[in-house]
N, C-alpha and C. Protein backbone atom coordinates (compact mmCIF):
# COMPACT_ATOMS: atom_id res chain seq x y z
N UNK A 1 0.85 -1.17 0.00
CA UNK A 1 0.00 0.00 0.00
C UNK A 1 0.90 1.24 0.00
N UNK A 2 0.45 2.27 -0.69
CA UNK A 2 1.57 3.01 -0.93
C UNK A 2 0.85 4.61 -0.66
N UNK A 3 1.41 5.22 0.50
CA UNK A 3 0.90 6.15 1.02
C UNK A 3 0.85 7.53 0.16
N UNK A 4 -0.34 8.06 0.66
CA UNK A 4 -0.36 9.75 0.42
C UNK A 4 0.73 10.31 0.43
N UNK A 5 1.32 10.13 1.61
CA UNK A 5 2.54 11.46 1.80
C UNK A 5 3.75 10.79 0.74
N UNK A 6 4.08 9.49 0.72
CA UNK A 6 5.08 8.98 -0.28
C UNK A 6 5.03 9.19 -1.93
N UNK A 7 3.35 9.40 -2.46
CA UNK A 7 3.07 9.95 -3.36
C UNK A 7 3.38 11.66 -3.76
N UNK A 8 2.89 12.26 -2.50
CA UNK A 8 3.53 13.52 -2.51
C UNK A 8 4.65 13.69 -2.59
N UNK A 9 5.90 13.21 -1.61
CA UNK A 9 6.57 13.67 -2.25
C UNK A 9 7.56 13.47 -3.44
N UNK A 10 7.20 12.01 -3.92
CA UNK A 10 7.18 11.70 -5.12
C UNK A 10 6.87 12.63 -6.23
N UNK A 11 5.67 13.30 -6.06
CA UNK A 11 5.16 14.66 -6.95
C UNK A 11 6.29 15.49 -7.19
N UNK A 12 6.47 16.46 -5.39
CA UNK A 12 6.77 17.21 -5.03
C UNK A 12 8.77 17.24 -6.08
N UNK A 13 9.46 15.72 -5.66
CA UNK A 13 10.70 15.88 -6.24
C UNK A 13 11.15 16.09 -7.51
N UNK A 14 9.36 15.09 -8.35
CA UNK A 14 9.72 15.35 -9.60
C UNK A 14 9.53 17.08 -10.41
N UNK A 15 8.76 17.67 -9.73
CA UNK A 15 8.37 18.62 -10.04
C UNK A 15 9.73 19.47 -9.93
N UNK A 16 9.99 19.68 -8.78
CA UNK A 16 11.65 20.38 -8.45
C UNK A 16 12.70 20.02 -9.77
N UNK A 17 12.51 18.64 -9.83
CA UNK A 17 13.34 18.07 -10.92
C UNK A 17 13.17 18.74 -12.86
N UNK A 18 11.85 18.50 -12.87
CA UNK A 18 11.53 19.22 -14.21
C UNK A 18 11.79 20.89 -13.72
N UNK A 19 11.38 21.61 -12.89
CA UNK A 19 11.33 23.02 -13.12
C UNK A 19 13.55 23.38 -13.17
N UNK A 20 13.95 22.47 -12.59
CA UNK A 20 15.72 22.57 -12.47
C UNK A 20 15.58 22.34 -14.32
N UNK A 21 15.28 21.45 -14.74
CA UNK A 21 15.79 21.43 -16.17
C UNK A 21 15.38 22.49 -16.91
N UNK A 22 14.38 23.21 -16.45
CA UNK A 22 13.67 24.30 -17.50
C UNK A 22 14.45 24.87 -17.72
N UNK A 23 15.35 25.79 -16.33
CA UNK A 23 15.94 26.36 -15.96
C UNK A 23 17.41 26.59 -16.91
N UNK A 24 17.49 25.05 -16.29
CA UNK A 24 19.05 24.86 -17.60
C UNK A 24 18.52 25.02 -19.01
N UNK A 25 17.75 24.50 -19.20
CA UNK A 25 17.67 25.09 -20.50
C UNK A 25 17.29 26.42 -21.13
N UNK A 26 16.17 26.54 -20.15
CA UNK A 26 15.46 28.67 -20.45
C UNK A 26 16.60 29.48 -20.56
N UNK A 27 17.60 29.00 -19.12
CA UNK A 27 19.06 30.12 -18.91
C UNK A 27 19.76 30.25 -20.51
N UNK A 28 20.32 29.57 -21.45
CA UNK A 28 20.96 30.24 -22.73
C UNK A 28 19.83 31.05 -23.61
N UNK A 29 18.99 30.95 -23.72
CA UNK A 29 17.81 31.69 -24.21
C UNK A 29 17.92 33.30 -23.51
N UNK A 30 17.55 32.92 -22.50
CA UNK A 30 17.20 34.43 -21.76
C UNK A 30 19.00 35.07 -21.85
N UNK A 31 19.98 34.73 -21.85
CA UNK A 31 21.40 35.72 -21.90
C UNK A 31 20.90 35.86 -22.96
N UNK A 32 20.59 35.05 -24.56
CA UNK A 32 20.67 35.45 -25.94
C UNK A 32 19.88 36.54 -26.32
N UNK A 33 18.41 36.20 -25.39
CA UNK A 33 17.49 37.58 -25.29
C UNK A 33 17.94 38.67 -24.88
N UNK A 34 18.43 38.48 -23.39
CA UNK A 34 19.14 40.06 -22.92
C UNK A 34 20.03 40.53 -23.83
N UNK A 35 20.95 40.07 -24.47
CA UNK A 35 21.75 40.48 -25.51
C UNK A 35 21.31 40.90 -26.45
N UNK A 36 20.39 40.18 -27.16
CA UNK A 36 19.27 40.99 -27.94
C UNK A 36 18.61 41.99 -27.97
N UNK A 37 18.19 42.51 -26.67
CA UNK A 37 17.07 43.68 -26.76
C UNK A 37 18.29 44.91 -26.24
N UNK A 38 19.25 44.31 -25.60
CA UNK A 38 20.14 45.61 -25.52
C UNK A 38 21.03 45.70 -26.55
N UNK A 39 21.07 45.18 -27.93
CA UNK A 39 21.60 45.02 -29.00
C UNK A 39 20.36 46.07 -29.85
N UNK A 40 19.69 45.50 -29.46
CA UNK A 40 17.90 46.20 -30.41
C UNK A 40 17.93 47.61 -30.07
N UNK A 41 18.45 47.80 -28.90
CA UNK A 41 18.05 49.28 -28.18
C UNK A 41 19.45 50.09 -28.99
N UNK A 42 20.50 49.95 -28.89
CA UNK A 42 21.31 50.32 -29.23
C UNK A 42 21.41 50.50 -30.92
N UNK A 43 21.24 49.48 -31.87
CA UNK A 43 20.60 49.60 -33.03
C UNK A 43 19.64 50.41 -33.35
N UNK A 44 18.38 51.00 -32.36
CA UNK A 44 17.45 51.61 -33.27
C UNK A 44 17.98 53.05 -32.61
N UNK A 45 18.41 53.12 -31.26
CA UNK A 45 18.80 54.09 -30.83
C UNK A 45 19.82 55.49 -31.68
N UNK A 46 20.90 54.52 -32.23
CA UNK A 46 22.07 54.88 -33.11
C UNK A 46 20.96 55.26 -34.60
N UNK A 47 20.26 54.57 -34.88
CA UNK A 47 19.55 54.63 -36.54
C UNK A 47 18.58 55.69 -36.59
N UNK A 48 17.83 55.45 -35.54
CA UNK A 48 16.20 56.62 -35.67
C UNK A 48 16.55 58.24 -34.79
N UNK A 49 17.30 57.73 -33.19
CA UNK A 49 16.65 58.78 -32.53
C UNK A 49 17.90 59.85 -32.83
N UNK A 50 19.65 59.55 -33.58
CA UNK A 50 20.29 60.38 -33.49
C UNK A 50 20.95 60.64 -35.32
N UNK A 51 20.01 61.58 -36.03
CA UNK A 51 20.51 60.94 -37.25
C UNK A 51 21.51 62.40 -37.38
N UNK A 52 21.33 63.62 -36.43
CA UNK A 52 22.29 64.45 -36.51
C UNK A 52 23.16 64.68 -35.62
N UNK A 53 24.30 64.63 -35.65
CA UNK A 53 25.02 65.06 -34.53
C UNK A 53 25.67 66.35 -34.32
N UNK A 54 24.81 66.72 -33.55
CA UNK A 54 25.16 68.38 -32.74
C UNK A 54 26.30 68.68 -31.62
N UNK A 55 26.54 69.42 -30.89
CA UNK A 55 27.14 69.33 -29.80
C UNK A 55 26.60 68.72 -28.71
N UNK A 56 25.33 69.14 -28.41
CA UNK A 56 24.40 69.28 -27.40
C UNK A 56 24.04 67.71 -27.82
N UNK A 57 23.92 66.90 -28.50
CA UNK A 57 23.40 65.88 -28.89
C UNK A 57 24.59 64.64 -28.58
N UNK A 58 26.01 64.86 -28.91
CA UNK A 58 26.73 64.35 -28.12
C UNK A 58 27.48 64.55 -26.70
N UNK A 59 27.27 65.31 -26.27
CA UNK A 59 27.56 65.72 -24.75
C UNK A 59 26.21 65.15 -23.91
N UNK A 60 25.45 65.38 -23.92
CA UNK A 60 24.35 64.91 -23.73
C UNK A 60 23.09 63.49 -23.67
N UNK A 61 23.19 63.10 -25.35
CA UNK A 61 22.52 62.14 -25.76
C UNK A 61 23.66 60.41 -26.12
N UNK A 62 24.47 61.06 -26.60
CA UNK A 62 25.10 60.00 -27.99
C UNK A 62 26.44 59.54 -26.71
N UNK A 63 27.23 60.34 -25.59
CA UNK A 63 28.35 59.72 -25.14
C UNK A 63 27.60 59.06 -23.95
N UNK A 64 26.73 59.33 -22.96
CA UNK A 64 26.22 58.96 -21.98
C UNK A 64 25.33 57.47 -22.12
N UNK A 65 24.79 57.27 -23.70
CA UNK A 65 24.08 56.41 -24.39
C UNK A 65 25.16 55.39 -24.21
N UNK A 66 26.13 55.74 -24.74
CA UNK A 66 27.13 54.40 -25.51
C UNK A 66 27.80 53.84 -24.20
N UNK A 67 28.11 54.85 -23.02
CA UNK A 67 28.62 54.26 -22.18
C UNK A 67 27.50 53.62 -21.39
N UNK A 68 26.32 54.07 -21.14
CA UNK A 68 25.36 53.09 -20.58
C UNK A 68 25.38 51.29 -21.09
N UNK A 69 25.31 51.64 -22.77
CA UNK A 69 25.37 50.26 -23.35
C UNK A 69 26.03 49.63 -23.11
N UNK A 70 27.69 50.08 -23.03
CA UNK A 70 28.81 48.93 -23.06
C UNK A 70 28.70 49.05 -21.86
N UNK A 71 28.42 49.32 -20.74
CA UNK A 71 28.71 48.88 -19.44
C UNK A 71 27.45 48.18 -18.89
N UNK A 72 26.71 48.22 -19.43
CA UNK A 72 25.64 46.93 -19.39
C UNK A 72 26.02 45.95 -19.84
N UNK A 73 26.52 45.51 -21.18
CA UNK A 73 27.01 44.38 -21.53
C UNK A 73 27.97 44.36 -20.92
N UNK A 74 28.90 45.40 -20.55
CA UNK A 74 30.35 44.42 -19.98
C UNK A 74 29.72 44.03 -18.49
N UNK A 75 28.93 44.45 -17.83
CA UNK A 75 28.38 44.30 -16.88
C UNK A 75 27.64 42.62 -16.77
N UNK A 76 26.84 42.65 -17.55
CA UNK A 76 25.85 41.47 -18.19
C UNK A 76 26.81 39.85 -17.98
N UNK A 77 28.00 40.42 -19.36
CA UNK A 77 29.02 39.65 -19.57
C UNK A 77 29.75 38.81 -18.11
N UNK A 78 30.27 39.99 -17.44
CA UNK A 78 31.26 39.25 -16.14
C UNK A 78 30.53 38.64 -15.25
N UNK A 79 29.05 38.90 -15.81
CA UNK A 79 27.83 38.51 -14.30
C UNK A 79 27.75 37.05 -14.93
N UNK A 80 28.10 36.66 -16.10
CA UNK A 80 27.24 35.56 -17.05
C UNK A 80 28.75 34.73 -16.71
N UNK A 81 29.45 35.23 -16.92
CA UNK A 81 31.00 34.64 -17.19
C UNK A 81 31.46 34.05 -15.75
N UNK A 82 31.51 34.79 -15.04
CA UNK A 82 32.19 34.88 -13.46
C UNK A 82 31.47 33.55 -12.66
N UNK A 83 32.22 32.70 -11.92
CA UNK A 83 31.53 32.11 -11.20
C UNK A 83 31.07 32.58 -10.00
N UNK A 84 29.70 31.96 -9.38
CA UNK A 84 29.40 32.94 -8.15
C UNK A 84 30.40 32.82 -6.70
N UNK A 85 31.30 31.41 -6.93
CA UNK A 85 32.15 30.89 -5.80
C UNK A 85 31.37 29.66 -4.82
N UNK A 86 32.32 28.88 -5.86
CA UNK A 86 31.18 27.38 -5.14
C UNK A 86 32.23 27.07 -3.98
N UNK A 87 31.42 26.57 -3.13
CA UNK A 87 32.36 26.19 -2.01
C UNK A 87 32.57 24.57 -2.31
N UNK A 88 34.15 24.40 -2.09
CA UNK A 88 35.41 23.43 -2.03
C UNK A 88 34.53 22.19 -1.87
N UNK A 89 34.73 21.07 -2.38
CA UNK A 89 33.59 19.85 -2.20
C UNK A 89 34.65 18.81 -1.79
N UNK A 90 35.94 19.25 -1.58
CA UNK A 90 37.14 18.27 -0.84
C UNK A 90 36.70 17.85 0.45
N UNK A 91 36.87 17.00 0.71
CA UNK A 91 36.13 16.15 2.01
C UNK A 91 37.47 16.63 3.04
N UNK A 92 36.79 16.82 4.72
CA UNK A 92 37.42 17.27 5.11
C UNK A 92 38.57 15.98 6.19
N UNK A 93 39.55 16.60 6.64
CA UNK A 93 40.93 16.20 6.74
C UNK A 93 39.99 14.51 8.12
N UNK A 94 40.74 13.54 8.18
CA UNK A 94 40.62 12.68 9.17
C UNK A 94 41.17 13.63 10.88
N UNK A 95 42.24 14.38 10.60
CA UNK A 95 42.80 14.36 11.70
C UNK A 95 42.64 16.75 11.89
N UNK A 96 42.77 16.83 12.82
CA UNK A 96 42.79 18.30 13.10
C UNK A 96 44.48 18.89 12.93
N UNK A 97 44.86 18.62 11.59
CA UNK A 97 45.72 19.11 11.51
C UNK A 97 45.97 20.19 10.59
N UNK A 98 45.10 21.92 11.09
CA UNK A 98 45.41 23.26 10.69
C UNK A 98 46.36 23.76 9.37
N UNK A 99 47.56 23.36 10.21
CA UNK A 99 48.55 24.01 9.12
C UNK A 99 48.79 22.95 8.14
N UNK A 100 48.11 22.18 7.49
CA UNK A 100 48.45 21.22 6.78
C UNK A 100 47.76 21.87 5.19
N UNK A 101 48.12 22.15 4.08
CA UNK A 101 47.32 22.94 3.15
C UNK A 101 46.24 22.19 2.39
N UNK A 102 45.39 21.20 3.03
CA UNK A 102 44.74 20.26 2.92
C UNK A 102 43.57 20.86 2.43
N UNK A 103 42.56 21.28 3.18
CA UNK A 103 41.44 22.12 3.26
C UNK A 103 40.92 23.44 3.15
N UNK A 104 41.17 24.03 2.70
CA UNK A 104 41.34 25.86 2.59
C UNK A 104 40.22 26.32 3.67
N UNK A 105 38.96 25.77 3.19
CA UNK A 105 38.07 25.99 4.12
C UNK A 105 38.31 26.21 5.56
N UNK A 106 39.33 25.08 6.48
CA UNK A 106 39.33 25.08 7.44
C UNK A 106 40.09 25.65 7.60
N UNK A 107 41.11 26.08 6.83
CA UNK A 107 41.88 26.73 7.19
C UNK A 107 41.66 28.09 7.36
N UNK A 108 40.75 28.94 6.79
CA UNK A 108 40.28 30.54 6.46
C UNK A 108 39.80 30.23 8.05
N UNK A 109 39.10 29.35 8.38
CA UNK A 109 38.19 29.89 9.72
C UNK A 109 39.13 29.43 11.17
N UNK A 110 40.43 28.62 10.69
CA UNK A 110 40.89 28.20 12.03
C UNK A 110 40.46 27.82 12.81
N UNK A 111 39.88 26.96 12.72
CA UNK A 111 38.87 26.13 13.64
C UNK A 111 39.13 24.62 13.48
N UNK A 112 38.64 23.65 14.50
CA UNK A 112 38.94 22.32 14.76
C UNK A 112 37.41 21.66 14.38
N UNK A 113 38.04 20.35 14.11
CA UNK A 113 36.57 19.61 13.34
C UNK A 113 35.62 19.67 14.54
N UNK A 114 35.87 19.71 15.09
CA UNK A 114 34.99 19.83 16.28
C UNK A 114 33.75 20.64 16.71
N UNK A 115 34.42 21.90 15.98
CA UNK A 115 34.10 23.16 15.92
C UNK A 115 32.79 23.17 14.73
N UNK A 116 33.06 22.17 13.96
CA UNK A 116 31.91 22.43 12.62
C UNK A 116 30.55 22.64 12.61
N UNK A 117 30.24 22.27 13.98
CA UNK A 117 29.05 22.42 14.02
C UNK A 117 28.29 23.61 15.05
N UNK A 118 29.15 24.70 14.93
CA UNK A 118 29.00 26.01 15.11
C UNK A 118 28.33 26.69 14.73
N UNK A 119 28.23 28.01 15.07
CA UNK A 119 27.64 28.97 14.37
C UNK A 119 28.42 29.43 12.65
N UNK A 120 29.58 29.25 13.09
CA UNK A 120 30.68 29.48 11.69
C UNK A 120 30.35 28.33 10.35
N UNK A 121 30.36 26.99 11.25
CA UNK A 121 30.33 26.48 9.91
C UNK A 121 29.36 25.48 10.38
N UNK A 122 28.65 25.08 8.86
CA UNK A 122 27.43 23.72 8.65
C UNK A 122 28.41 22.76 7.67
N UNK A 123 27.91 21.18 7.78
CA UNK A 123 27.69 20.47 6.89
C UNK A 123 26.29 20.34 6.02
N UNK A 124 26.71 20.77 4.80
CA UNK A 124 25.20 20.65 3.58
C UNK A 124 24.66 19.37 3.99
N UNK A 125 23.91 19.19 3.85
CA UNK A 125 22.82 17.92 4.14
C UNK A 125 22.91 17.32 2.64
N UNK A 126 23.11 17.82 1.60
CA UNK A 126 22.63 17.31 0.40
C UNK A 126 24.19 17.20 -0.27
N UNK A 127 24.80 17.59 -0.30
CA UNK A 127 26.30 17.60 -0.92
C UNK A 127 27.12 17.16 0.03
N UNK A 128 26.70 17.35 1.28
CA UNK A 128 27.64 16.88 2.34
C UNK A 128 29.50 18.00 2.25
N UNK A 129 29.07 18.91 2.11
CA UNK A 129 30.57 19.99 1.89
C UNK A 129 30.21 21.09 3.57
N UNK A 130 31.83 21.12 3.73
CA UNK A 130 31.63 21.97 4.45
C UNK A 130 31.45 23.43 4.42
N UNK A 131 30.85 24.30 5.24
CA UNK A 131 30.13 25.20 4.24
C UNK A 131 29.95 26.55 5.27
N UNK A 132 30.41 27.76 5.00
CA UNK A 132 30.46 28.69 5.99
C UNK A 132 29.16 29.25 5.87
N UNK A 133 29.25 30.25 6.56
CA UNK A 133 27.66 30.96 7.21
C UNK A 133 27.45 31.91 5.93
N UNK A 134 26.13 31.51 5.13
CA UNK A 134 25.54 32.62 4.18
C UNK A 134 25.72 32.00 2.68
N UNK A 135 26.34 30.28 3.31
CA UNK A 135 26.53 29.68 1.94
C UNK A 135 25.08 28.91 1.95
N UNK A 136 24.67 28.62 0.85
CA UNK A 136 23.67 27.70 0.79
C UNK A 136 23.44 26.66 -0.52
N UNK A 137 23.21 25.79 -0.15
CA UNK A 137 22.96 24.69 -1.86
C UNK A 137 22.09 25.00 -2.53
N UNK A 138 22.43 25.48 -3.67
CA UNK A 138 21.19 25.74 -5.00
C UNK A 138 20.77 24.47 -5.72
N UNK A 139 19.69 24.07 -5.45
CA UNK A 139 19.01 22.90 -6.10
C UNK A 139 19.03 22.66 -7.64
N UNK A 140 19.05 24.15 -8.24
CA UNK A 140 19.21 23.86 -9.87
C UNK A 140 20.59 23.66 -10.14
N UNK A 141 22.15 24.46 -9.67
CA UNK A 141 23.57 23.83 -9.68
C UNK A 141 23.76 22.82 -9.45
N UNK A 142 23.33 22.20 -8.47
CA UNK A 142 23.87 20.95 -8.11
C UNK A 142 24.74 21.40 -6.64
N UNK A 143 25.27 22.63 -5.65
CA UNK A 143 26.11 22.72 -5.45
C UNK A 143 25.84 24.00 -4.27
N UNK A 144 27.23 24.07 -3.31
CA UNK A 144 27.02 24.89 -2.12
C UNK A 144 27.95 25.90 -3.04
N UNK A 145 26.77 27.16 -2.81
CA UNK A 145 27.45 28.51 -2.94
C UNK A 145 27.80 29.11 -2.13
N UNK A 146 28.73 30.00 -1.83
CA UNK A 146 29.51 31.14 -0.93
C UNK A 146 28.54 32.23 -0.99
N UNK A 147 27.84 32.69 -0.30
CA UNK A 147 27.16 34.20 0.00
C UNK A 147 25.91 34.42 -0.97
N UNK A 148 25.56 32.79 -0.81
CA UNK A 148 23.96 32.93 -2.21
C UNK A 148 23.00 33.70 -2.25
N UNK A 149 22.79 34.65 -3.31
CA UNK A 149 21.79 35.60 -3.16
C UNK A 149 20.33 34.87 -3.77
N UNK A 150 20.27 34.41 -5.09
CA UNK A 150 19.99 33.72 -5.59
C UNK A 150 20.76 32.87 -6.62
N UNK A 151 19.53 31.88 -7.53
CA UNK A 151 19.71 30.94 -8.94
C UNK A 151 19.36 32.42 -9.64
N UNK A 152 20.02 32.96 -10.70
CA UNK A 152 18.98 34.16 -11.51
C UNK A 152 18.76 33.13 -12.90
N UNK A 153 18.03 33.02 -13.44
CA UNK A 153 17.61 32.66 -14.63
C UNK A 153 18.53 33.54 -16.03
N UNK A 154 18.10 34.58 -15.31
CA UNK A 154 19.18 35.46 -16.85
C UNK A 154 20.33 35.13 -16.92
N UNK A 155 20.98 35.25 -16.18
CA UNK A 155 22.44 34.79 -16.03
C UNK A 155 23.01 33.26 -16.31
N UNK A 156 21.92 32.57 -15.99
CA UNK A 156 21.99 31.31 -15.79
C UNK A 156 22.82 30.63 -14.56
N UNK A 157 23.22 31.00 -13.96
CA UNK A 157 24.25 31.07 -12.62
C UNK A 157 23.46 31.61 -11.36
N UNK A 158 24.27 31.50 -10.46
CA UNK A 158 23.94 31.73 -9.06
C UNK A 158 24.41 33.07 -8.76
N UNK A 159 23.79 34.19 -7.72
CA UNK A 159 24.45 35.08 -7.74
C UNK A 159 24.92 35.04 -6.33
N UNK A 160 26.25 35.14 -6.45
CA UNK A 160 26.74 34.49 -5.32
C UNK A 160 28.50 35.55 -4.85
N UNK A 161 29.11 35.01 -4.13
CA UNK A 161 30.11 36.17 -3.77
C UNK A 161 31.01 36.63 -4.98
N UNK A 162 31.55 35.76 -6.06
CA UNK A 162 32.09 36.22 -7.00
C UNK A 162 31.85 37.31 -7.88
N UNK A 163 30.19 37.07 -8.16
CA UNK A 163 29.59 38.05 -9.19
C UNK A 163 28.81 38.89 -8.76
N UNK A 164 28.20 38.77 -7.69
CA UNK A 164 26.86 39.54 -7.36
C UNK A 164 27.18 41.33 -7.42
N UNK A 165 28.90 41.55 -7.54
CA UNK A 165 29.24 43.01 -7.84
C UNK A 165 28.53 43.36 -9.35
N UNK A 166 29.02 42.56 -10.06
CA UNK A 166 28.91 42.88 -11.23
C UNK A 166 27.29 42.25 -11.83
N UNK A 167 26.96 41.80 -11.31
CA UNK A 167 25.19 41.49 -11.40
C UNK A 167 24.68 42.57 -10.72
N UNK A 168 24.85 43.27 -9.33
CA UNK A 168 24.35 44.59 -8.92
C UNK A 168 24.18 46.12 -10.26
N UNK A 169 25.84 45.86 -10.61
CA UNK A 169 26.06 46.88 -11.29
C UNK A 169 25.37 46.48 -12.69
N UNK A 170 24.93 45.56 -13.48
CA UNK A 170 24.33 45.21 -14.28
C UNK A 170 22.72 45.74 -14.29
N UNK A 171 22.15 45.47 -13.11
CA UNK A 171 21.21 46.13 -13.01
C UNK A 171 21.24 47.49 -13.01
N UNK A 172 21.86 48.04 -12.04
CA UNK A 172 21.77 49.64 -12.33
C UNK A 172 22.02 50.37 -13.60
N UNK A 173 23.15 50.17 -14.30
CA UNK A 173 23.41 50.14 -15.51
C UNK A 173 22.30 50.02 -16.70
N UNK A 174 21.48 48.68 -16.01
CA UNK A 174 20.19 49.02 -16.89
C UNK A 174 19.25 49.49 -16.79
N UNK A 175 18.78 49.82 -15.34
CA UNK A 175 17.83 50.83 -14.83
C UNK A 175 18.30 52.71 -15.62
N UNK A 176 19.34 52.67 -15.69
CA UNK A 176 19.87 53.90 -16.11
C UNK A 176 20.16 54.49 -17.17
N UNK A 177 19.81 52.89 -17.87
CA UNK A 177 19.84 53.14 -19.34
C UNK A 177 18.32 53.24 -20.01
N UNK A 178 17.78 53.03 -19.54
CA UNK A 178 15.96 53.04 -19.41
C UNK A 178 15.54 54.58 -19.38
N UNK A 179 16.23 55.01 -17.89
CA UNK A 179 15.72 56.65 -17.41
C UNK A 179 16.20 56.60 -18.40
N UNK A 180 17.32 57.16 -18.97
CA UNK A 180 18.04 58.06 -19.89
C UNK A 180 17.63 57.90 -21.83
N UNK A 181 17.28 57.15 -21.87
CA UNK A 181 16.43 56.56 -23.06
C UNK A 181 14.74 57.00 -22.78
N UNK A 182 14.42 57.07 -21.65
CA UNK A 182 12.99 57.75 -21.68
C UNK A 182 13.39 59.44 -21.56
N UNK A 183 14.46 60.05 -21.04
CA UNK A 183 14.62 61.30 -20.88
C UNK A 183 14.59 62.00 -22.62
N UNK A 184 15.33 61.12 -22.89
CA UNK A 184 15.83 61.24 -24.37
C UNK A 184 14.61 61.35 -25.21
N UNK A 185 13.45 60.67 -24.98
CA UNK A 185 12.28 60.27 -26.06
C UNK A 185 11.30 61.59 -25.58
N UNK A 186 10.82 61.31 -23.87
CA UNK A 186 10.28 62.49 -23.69
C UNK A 186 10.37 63.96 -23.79
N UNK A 187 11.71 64.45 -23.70
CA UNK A 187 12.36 65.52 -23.30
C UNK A 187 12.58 66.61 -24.33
């Protein structure tokens, strides 16, 4: 006889399971899109809205434009490129021996195995890695991240301690390229 709750979460894993693959797969789509429409913007931008160039039109419109663009994509780029910083999946040492260059992990926090089950550090339940405070396992990676903010879909990656500078600044960059493209249309 095969229970309710064993059916559930039978449901429940496969479901997790298909929405992780969407994911991997939606993620190269959506960078190709973002690349696209800030490719599109920049294309009609350059073609329709600046067909003369004045002073006032490049001081103004045409240098502030171009640097918005490329620093969105270079922005976009290092967020897409960069890993977020997966934490070390080296199993940790048999014996408490610190200065040994075995473990990096244990070594950053100086602490004894003993100690692991602190406030400083967890063992993942699901990867079984040791894993400092603010790391957490992303179910669609496979894997314990360092300082996980989220999985982002656009990026296809985790935003995590490596990138989340340049995923911050990605956003603003494009929030700013928006105002300044509506200043431009309305104004």
């Amino acid at each position: 006889v095969v229970s309710v709750r064993c059916v559930q979460e039978t449901v429940v894993r496969a479901s997790i399971k298909a929405f992780a693959v969407f994911i991997c797969i939606s993620g190269p789509v959506l960078i190709a899109s973002v690349i696209a429409l800030i490719g599109f913007h920049a294309m009609f931008y350059y073609s329709q809205l600046v067909p003369e160039y004045n002073l006032w039109r490049l001081l103004f419109e045409v240098f502030p434009q171009s640097f918005f663009i490329y620093s969105c994509c270079f922005t976009f780029a290092m967020a897409v490129i960069k890993g977020p910083g997966y934490v070390s999946n080296i199993p940790p040492p048999k014996s408490v021996n610190l200065d040994a260059a075995y473990h990096p992990i244990l070594q950053y926090a100086q602490k004894s195995l003993a100690d692991l089950n602190s406030s400083l550090y967890k063992k993942c339940n699901i990867c079984k890695a040791i894993k400092p405070i603010r790391a957490h396992h992303c179910s669609i990676c496979g894997r314990c991240v360092l300082r996980m903010d989220h999985h982002c879909p656009w990026i296809n990656n985790c935003v995590g301690l490596n990138n989340q500078c340049y995923f911050l600044l990605f956003l603003f960059y494009l929030q700013v390229l928006a105002i300044h493209g509506l200043c431009i249309v309305y104004f």
